[in-house]
Protein backbone atom coordinates (compact mmCIF):
# COMPACT_ATOMS: atom_id res chain seq x y z
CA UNK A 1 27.84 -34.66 0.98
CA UNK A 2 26.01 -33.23 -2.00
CA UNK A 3 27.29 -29.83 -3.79
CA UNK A 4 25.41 -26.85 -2.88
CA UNK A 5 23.34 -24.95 -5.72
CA UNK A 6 22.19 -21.39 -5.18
CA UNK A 7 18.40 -21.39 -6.20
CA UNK A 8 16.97 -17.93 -6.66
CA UNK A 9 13.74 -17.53 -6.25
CA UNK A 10 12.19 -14.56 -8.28
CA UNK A 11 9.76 -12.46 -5.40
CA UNK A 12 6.25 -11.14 -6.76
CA UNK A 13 4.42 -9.39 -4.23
CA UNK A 14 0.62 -10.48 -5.23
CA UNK A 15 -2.65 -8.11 -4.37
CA UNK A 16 -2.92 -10.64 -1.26
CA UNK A 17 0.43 -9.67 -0.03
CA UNK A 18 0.15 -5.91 -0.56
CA UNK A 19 -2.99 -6.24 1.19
CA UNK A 20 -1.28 -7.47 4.01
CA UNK A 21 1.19 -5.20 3.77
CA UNK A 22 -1.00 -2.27 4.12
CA UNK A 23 -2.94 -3.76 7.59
CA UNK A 24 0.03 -5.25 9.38
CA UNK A 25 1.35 -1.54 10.36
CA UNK A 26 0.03 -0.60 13.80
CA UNK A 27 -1.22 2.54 13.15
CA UNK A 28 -3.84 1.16 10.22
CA UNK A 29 -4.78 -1.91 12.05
CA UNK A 30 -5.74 0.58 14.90
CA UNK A 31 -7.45 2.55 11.29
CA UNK A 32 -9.45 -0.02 10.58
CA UNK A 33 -10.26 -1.30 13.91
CA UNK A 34 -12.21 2.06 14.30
CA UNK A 35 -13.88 1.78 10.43
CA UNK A 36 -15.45 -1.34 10.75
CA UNK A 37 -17.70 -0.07 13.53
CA UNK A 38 -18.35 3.19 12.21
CA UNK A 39 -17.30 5.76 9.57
CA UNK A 40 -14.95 9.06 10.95
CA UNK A 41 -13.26 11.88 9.59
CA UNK A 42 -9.83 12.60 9.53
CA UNK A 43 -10.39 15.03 12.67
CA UNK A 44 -12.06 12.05 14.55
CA UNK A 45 -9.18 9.65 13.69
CA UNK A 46 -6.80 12.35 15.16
CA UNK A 47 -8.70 12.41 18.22
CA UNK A 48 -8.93 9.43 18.41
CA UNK A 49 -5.05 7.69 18.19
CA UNK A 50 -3.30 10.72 19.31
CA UNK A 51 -1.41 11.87 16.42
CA UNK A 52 -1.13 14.47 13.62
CA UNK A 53 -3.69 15.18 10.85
CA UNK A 54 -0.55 14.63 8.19
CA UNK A 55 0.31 10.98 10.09
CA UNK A 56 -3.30 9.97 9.97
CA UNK A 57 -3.77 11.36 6.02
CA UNK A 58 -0.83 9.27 5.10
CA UNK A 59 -2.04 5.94 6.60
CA UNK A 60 -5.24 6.53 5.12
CA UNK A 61 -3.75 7.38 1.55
CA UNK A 62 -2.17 3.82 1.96
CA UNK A 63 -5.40 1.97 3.07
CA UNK A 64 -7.53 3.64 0.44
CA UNK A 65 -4.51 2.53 -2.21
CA UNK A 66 -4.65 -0.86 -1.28
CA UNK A 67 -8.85 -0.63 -1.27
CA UNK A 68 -9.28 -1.37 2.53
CA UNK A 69 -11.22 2.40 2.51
CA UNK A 70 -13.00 4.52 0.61
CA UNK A 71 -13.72 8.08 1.56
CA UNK A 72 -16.89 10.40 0.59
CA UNK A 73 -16.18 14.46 0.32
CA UNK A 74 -19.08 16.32 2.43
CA UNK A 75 -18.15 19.91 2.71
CA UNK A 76 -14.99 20.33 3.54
CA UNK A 77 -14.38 17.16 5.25
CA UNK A 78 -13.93 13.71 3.75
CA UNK A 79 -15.46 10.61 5.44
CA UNK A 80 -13.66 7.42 5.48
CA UNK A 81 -15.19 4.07 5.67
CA UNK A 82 -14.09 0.48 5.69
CA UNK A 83 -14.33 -1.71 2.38
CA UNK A 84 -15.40 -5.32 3.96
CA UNK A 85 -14.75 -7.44 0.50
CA UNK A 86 -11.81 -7.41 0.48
CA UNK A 87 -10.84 -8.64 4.46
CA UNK A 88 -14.06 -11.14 3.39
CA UNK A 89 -11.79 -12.70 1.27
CA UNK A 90 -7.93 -12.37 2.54
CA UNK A 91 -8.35 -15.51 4.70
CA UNK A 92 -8.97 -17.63 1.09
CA UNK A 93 -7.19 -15.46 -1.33
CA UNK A 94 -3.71 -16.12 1.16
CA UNK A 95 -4.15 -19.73 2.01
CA UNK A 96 -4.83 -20.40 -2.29
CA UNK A 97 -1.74 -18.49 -2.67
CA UNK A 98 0.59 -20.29 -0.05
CA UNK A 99 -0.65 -23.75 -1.69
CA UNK A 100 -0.20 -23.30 -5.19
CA UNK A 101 2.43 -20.89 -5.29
CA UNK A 102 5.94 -21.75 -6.16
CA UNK A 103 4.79 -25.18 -7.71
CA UNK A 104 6.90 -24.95 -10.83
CA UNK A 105 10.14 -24.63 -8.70
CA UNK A 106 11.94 -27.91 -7.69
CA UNK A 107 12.90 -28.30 -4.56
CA UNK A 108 16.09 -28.51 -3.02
CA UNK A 109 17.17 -32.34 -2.80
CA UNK A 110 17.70 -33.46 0.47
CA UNK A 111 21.30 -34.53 0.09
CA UNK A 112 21.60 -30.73 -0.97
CA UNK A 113 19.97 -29.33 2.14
CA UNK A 114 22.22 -27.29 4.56
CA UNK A 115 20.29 -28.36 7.65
C-alpha cells in the first residue's frame, strides 16, 4: 500500500464562479427569472416575491456586483434590467474552465488513492 501525501490545492474563485455564485441563490434566480422578460422596479420585485424592499435591494446589490443587472435612476425610482452577455457566455466560459483548470497539478497516483 502506497504512503499517503496531503496535496493542497490552492482555491481561486474565477469571474465564472462568482458568477455562479451570485445566480445559484433562490431569491436571484427568481430576480432574474422576472428581468429577462421585462425590466421592474424595486417596488414591482417586492410585489412580486413577497418580501421586503431591504431583502430585494440586497439581492439586487449582489446581481448588479457580479454584472447580471444594471439599473437606470428615473425619478425617484431605479429600474433594473437583465445584462444577457454575460449568461450568453457562462455555458463556455465554465466548461473552458473545468477543462483546463488544474492542469499543472499532478495527480494523485493510483497506488496513493484512498478509494
Amino acid at each position: 500500500m502506497g504512503t499517503t501525501t496531503e496535496h493542497q490545492i490552492e482555491f481561486i474563485p474565477s469571474e465564472t464562479f462568482n458568477l455562479l455564485k451570485a445566480i445559484t441563490h433562490e431569491i436571484r434566480y427568481e430576480i432574474l427569472s422576472i428581468l429577462a422578460h421585462r425590466e421592474a422596479c424595486v417596488c414591482d420585485l417586492e410585489a412580486f416575491l413577497g418580501l421586503n424592499q431591504s431583502k430585494v435591494s440586497y439581492h439586487l446589490g449582489i446581481l448588479k456586483d457580479a454584472g447580471l443587472v444594471k439599473s437606470e435612476q428615473r425619478g425617484k425610482n431605479s429600474y433594473y434590467q437583465l445584462v444577457k452577455s454575460p449568461l450568453y457566455h457562462l455555458g463556455g466560459n465554465l466548461l473552458e474552465e473545468l477543462m483546463t483548470r488544474r492542469l499543472d497539478t499532478p495527480l494523485i497516483d493510483q497506488n496513493e488513492s484512498m478509494c
